[in-house]
Protein backbone atom coordinates (compact mmCIF):
# COMPACT_ATOMS: atom_id res chain seq x y z
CA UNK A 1 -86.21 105.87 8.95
CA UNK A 2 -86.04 105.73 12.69
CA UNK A 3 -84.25 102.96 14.39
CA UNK A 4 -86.63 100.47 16.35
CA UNK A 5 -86.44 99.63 19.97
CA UNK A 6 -85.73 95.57 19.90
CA UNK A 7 -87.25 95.33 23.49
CA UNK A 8 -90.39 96.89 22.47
CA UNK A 9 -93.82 95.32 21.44
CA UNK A 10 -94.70 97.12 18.91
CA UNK A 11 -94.19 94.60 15.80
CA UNK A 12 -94.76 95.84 12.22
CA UNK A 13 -96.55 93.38 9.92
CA UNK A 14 -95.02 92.78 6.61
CA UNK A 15 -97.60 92.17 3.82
CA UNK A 16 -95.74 90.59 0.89
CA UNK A 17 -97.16 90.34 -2.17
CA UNK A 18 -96.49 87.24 -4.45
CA UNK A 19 -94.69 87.81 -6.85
CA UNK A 20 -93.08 91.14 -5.72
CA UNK A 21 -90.09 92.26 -4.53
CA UNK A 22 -88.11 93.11 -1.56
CA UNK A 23 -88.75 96.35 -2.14
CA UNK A 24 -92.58 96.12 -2.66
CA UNK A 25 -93.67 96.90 0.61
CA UNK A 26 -96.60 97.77 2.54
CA UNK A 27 -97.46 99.06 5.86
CA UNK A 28 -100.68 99.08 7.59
CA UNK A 29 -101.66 102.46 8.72
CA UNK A 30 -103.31 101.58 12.25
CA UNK A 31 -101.22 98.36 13.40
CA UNK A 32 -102.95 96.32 16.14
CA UNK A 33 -101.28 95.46 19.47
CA UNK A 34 -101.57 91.59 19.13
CA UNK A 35 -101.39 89.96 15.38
CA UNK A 36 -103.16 86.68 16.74
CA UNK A 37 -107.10 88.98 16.12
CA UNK A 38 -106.85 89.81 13.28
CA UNK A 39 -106.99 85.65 12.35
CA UNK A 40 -110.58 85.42 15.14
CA UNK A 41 -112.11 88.45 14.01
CA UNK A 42 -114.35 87.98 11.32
CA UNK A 43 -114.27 89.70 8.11
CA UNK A 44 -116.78 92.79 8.07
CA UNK A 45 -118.07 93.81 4.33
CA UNK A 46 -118.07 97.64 4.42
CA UNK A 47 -121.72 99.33 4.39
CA UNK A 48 -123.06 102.62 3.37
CA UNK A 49 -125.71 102.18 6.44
CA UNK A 50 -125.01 103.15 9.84
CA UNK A 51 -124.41 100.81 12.73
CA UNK A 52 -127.67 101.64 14.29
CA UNK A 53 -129.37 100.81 11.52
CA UNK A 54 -128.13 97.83 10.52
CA UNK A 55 -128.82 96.98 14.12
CA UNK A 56 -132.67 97.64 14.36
CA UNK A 57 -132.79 96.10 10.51
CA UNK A 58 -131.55 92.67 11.75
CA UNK A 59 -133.85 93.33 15.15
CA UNK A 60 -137.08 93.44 13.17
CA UNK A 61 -135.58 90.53 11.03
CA UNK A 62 -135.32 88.46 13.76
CA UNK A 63 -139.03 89.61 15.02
CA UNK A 64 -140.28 88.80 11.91
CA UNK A 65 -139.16 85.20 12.25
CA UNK A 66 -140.55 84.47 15.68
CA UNK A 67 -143.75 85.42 14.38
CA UNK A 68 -144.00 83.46 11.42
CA UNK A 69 -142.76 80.51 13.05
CA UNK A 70 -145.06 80.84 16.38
CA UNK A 71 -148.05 80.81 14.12
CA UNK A 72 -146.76 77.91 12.35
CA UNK A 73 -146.39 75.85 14.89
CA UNK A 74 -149.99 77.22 16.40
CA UNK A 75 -150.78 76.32 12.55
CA UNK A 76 -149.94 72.41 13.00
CA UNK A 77 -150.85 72.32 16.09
CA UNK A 78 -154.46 72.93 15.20
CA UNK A 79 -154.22 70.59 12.75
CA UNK A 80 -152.67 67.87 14.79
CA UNK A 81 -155.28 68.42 17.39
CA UNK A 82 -158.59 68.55 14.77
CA UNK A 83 -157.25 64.85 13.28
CA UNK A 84 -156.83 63.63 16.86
CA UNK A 85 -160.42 64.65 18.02
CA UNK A 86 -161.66 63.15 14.99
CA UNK A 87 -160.09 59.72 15.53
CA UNK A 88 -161.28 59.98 19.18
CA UNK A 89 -164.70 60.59 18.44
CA UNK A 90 -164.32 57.29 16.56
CA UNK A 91 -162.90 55.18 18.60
CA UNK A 92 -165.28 55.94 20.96
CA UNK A 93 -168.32 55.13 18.75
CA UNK A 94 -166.36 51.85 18.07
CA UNK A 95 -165.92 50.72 21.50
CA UNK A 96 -169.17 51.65 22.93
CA UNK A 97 -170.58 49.05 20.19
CA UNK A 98 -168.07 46.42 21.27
CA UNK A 99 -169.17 47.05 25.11
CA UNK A 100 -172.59 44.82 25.12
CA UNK A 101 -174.49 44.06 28.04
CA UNK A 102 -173.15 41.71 30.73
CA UNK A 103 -175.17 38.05 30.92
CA UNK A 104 -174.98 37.85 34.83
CA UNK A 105 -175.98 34.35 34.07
CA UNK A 106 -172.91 32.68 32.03
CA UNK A 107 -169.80 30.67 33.42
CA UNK A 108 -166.56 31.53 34.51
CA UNK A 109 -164.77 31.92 30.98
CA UNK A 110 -166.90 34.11 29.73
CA UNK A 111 -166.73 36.42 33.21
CA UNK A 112 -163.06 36.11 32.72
CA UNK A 113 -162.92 36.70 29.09
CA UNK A 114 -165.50 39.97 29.23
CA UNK A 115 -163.19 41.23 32.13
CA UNK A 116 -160.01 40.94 30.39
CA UNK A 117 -161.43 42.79 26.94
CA UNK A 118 -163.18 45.43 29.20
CA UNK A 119 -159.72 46.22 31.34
CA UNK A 120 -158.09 46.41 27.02
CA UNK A 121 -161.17 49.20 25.81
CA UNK A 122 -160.76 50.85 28.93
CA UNK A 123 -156.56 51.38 28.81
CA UNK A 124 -157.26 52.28 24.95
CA UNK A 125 -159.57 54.83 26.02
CA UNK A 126 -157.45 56.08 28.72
CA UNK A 127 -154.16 56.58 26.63
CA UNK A 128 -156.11 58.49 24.13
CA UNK A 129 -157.52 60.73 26.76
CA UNK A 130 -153.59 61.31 27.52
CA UNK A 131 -153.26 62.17 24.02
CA UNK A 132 -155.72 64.58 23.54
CA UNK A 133 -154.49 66.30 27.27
CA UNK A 134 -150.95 66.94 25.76
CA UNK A 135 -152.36 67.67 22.30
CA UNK A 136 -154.97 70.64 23.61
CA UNK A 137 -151.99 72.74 24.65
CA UNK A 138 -151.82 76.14 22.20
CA UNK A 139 -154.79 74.81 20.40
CA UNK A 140 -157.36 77.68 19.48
CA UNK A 141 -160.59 77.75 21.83
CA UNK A 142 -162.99 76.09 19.70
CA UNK A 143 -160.80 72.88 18.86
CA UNK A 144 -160.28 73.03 22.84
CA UNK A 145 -163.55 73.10 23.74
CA UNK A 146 -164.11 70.15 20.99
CA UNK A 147 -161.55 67.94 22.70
CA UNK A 148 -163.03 68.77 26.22
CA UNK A 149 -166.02 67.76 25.28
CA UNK A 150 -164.90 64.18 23.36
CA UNK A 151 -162.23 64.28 26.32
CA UNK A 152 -165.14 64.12 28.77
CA UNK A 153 -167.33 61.37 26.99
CA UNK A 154 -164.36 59.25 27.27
CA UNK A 155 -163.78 59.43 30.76
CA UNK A 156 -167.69 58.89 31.64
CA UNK A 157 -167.31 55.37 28.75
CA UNK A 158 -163.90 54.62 30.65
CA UNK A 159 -165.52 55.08 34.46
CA UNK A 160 -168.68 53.28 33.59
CA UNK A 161 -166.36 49.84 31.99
CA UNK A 162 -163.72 50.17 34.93
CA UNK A 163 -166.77 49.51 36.97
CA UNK A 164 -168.10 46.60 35.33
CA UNK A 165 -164.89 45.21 35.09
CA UNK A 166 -165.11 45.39 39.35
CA UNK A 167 -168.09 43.79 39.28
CA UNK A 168 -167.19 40.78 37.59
CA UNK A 169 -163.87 40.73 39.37
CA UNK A 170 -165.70 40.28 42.37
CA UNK A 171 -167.95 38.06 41.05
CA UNK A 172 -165.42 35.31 39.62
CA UNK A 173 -163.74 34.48 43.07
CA UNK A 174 -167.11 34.02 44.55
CA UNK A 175 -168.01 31.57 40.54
CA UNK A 176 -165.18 29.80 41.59
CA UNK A 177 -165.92 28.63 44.79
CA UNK A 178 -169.22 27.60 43.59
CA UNK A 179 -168.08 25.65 41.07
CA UNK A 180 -165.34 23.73 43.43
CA UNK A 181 -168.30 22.64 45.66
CA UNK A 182 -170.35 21.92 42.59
CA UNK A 183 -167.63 19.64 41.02
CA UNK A 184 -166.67 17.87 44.50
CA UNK A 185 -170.70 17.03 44.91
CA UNK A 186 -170.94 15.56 41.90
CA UNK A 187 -167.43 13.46 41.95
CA UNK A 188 -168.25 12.68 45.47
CA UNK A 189 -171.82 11.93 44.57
CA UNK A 190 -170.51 9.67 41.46
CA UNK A 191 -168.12 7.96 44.01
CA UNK A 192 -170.67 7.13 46.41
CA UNK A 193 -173.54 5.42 44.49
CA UNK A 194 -170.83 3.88 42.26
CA UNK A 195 -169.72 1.63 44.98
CA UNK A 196 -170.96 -2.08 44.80
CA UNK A 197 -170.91 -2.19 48.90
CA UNK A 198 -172.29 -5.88 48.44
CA UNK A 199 -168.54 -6.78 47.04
CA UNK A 200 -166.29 -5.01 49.53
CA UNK A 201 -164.70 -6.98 52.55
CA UNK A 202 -162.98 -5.76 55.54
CA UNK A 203 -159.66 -5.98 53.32
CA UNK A 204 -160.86 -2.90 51.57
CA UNK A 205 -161.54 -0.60 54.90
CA UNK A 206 -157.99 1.08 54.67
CA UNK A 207 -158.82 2.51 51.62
CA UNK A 208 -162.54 3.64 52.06
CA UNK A 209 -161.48 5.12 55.07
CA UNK A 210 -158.54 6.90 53.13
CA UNK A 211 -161.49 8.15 50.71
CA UNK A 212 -163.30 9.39 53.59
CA UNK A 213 -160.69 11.34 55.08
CA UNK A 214 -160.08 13.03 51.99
CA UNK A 215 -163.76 14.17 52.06
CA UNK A 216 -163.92 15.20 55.94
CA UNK A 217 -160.44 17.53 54.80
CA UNK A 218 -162.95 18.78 51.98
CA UNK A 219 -166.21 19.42 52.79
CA UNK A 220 -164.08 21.48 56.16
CA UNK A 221 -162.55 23.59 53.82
CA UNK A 222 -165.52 24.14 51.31
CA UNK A 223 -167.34 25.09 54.63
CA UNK A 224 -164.55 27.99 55.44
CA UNK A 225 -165.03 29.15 51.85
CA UNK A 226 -168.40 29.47 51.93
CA UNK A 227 -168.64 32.01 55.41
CA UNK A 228 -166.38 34.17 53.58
CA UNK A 229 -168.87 34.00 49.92
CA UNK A 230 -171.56 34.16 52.32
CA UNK A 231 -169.98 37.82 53.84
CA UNK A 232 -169.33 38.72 50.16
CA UNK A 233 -172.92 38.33 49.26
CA UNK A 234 -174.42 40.38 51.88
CA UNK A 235 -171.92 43.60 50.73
CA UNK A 236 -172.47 43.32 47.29
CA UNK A 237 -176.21 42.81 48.23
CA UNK A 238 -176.03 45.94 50.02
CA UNK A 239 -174.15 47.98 46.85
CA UNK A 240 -176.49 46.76 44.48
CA UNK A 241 -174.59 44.19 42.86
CA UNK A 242 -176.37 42.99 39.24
CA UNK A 243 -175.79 39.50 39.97
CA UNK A 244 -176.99 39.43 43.57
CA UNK A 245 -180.01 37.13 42.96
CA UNK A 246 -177.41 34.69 41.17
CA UNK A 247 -175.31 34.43 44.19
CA UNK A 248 -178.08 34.21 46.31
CA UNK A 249 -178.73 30.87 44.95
CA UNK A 250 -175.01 29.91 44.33
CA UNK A 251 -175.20 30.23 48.37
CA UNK A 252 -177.89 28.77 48.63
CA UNK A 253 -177.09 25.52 46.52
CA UNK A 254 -173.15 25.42 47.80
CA UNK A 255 -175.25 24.92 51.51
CA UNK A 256 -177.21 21.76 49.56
CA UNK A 257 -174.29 20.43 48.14
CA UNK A 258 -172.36 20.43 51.39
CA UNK A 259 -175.14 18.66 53.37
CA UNK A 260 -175.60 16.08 50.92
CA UNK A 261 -171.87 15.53 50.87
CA UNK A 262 -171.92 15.66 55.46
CA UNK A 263 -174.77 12.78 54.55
CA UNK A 264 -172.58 10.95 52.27
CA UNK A 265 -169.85 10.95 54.73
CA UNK A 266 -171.82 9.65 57.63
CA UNK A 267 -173.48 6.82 55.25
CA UNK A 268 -170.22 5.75 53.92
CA UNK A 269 -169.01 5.63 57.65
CA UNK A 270 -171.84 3.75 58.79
CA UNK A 271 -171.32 1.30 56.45
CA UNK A 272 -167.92 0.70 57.13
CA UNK A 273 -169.07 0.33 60.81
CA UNK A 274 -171.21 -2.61 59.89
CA UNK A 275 -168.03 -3.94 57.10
CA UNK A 276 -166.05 -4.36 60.82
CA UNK A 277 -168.71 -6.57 61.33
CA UNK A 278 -170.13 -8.60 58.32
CA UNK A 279 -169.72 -8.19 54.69
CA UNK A 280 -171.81 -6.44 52.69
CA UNK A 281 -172.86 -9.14 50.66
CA UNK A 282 -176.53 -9.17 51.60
CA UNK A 283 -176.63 -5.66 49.74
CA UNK A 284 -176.01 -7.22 46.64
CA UNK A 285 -178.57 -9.96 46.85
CA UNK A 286 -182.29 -9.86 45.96
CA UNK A 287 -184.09 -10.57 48.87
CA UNK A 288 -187.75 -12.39 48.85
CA UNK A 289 -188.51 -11.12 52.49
CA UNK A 290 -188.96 -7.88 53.69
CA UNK A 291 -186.10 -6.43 54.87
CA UNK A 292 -186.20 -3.82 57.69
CA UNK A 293 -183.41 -0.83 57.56
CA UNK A 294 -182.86 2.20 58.61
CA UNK A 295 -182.66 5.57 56.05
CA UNK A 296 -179.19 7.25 57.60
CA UNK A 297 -179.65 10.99 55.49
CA UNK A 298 -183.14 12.68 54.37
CA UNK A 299 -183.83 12.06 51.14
CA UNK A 300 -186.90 12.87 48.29
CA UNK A 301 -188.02 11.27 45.28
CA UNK A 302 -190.27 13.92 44.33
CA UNK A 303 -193.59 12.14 45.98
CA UNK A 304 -192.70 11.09 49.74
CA UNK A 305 -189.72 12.05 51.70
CA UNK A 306 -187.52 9.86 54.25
CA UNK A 307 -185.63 11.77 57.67
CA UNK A 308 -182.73 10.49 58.84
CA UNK A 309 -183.14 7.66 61.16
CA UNK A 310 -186.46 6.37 59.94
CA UNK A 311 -187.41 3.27 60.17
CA UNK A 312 -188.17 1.48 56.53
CA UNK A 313 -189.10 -2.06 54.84
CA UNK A 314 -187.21 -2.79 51.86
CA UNK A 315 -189.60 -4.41 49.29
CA UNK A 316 -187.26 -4.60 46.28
CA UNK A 317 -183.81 -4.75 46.46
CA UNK A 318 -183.22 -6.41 43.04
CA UNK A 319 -181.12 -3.73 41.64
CA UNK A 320 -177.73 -2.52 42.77
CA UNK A 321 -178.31 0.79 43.31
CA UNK A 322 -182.09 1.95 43.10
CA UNK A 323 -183.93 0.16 46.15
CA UNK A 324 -187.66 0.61 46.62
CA UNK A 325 -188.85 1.04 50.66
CA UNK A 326 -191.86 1.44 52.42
CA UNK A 327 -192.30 3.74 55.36
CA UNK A 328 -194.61 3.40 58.43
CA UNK A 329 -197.94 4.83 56.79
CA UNK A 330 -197.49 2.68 53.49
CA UNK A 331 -196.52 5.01 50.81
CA UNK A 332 -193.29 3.29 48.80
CA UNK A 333 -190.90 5.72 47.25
CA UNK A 334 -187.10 4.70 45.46
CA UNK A 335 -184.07 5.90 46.57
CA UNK A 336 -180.68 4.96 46.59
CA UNK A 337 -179.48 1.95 48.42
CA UNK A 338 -176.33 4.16 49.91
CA UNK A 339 -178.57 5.72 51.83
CA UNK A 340 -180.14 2.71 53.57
CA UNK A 341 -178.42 0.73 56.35
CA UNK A 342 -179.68 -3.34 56.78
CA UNK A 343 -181.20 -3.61 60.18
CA UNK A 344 -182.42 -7.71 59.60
CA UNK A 345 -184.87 -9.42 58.02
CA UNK A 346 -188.70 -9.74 59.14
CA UNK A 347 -190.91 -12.76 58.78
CA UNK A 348 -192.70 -11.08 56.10
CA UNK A 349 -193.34 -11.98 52.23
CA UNK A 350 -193.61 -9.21 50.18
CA UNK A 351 -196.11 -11.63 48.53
CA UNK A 352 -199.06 -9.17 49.88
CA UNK A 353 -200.25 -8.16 53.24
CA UNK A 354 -202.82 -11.09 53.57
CA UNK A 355 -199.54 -13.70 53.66
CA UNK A 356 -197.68 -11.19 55.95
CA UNK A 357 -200.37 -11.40 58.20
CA UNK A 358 -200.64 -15.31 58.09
CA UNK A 359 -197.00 -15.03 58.70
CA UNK A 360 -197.41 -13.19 62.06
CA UNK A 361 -200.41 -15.34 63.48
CA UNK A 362 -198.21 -18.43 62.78
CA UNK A 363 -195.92 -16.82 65.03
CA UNK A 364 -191.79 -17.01 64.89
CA UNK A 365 -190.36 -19.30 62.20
CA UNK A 366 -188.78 -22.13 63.72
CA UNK A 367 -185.84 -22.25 60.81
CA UNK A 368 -183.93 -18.98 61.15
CA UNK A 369 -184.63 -16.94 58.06
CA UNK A 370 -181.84 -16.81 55.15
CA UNK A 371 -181.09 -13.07 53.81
């Protein structure tokens, strides 16, 4: 045995056996330079085959793999795709059903609730358009050309509710406005012929005139609202709007029920011109002599109309609210007894014209006439 160099690297390794002796010893033929591989190398089981075969073996292995799992996953794909087409085409025949015809004609709720069910069809529609977008890719060509075709249905159901849904968006700021001039005509209207003007004294003028401010304030703003409806009409008019005919006449009534309300406000402020004066309690009386007055807003009861400023008789004042007059030519009509203003009282009876006249030859009365 040859002595060993202490300083060198070369190291044997000692394989003891259990079990065995000093003396049973064995030596690796072909010792490796660093012990520390041997323990990260991994452990090789001998084969008859050649490298290079085992190589190309385990290279048409792994082929063989990619294959079969590429046409797998084409596989499920396919059949992902065929279920999702299937549940499209359904939901589509579902929701066209559930998409009726608009009624241009309703009230706001049912504008708002059509809009709001439209707007939840129409995202439905549009995430399973998504779907089917993300779905298509690897499909075969005929299941693609199915879901381009379902695909495209769905867009054409989803354009044609998104542009419903404008119209009645459009068409509910334009309802509402309506309907705040509507509901301050007929609260104003209420007010107004409501009032027993025969009872009020000039201890009640701070809080008419209150009343009246309010309205000026209202009818102002209603007025600004309805230039800018006005503007909206004319463009939808113009883009063929369904309900264009509707708001036509929403215009065209908003326009009454501002006037009417303009009247109301110069009647009520008449009146409290002549409460600075007088009471009002002659307006609550029945009167036996004609009374002349004045009419202070055109009005119609369906057979003879008044202007403002004409000149009337009063003939019958003996309820509250409902007086009947008589214009210039003789033909008597009712209205309202808001809209008349008390001038004074005439010699006349409204006994007949025969006693009127007797009245007027007599000439003057010499006691002055009580109202």
């Amino acid at each position: 045995m040859s002595s060993q160099n202490p300083d060198s690297d070369d190291d044997e390794i000692v394989l003891i056996e259990p079990n065995s002796g000093p003396s049973n010893v064995h030596r690796p033929q072909n010792p490796v330079e660093n012990p520390v591989e041997i323990l990260s190398h991994p452990i090789n089981v001998p084969s008859s085959e050649t490298p290079d075969a085992g190589r190309e073996t385990d290279d048409l292995a792994v082929g063989n793999n990619d294959m079969t799992s590429g046409q797998t996953m084409e596989d499920s794909n396919d059949k992902r795709l065929k279920y999702l087409v299937k549940n499209a085409r359904c939901m589509l025949e579902v929701e066209k059903k559930n998409l009726v015809e608009i009624k241009w004609d309703q009230d706001l709720i049912y504008y708002k609730q059509k809009a709001f069910s439209h707007g939840v069809i129409a995202n439905g529609l549009m995430s399973k358009v998504e779907l089917l977008d993300e779905w298509a890719k690897g499909a075969s060509i005929d299941l693609l050309n199915q879901a381009t075709i379902i695909k495209n249905q769905m867009i054409e159901t989803i354009l044609a509710t998104q542009k419903e849904c404008l119209e009645m968006e459009r068409l509910i700021p334009i309802y509402t406005v309506y309907k705040s001039a509507q509901d301050l005509y007929a609260k104003t209207r209420s007010t107004e012929l409501d009032r027993e003007w025969g009872e009020l004294r000039k201890r009640d003028i701070p809080v008419v005139k209150e009343h009246y401010a309010q309205l000026k304030t209202s009818i102002a703003e209603q007025k600004e609202q309805m230039i800018k409806v006005e503007d909206q009409k004319v463009m939808l008019e113009r883009h063929g709007h369904p309900a264009a005919r509707r708001i036509s006449q929403w215009v065209i009534n908003m326009g009454k029920y501002l006037n009417r309300m303009s009247e109301y406000l110069m009647c009520g402020t008449r009146h409290m011109d002549d409460l600075k004066v007088k009471p009002l309690v002659d307006r609550s009386k029945s009167h036996r002599r004609i009374i002349e007055g004045a009419c202070l807003c055109s009005t119609f009861d369906g057979q003879a109309r008044l202007s403002a400023g004409e000149k009337v008789n009063i003939i019958d004042s003996s309820n509250l609210f409902k007086w009947t007059v008589q214009k210039a030519d003789g033909r008597k009509l009712s209205v309202w007894s808001f809209y008349i203003r008390i001038t004074k009282a005439t010699g006349q009876s409204s006994a007949g014209s025969a006693g009127a006249m007797r009245t007027t030859a007599r000439g003057p009365a010499t006691r002055r006439s009580r109202i």
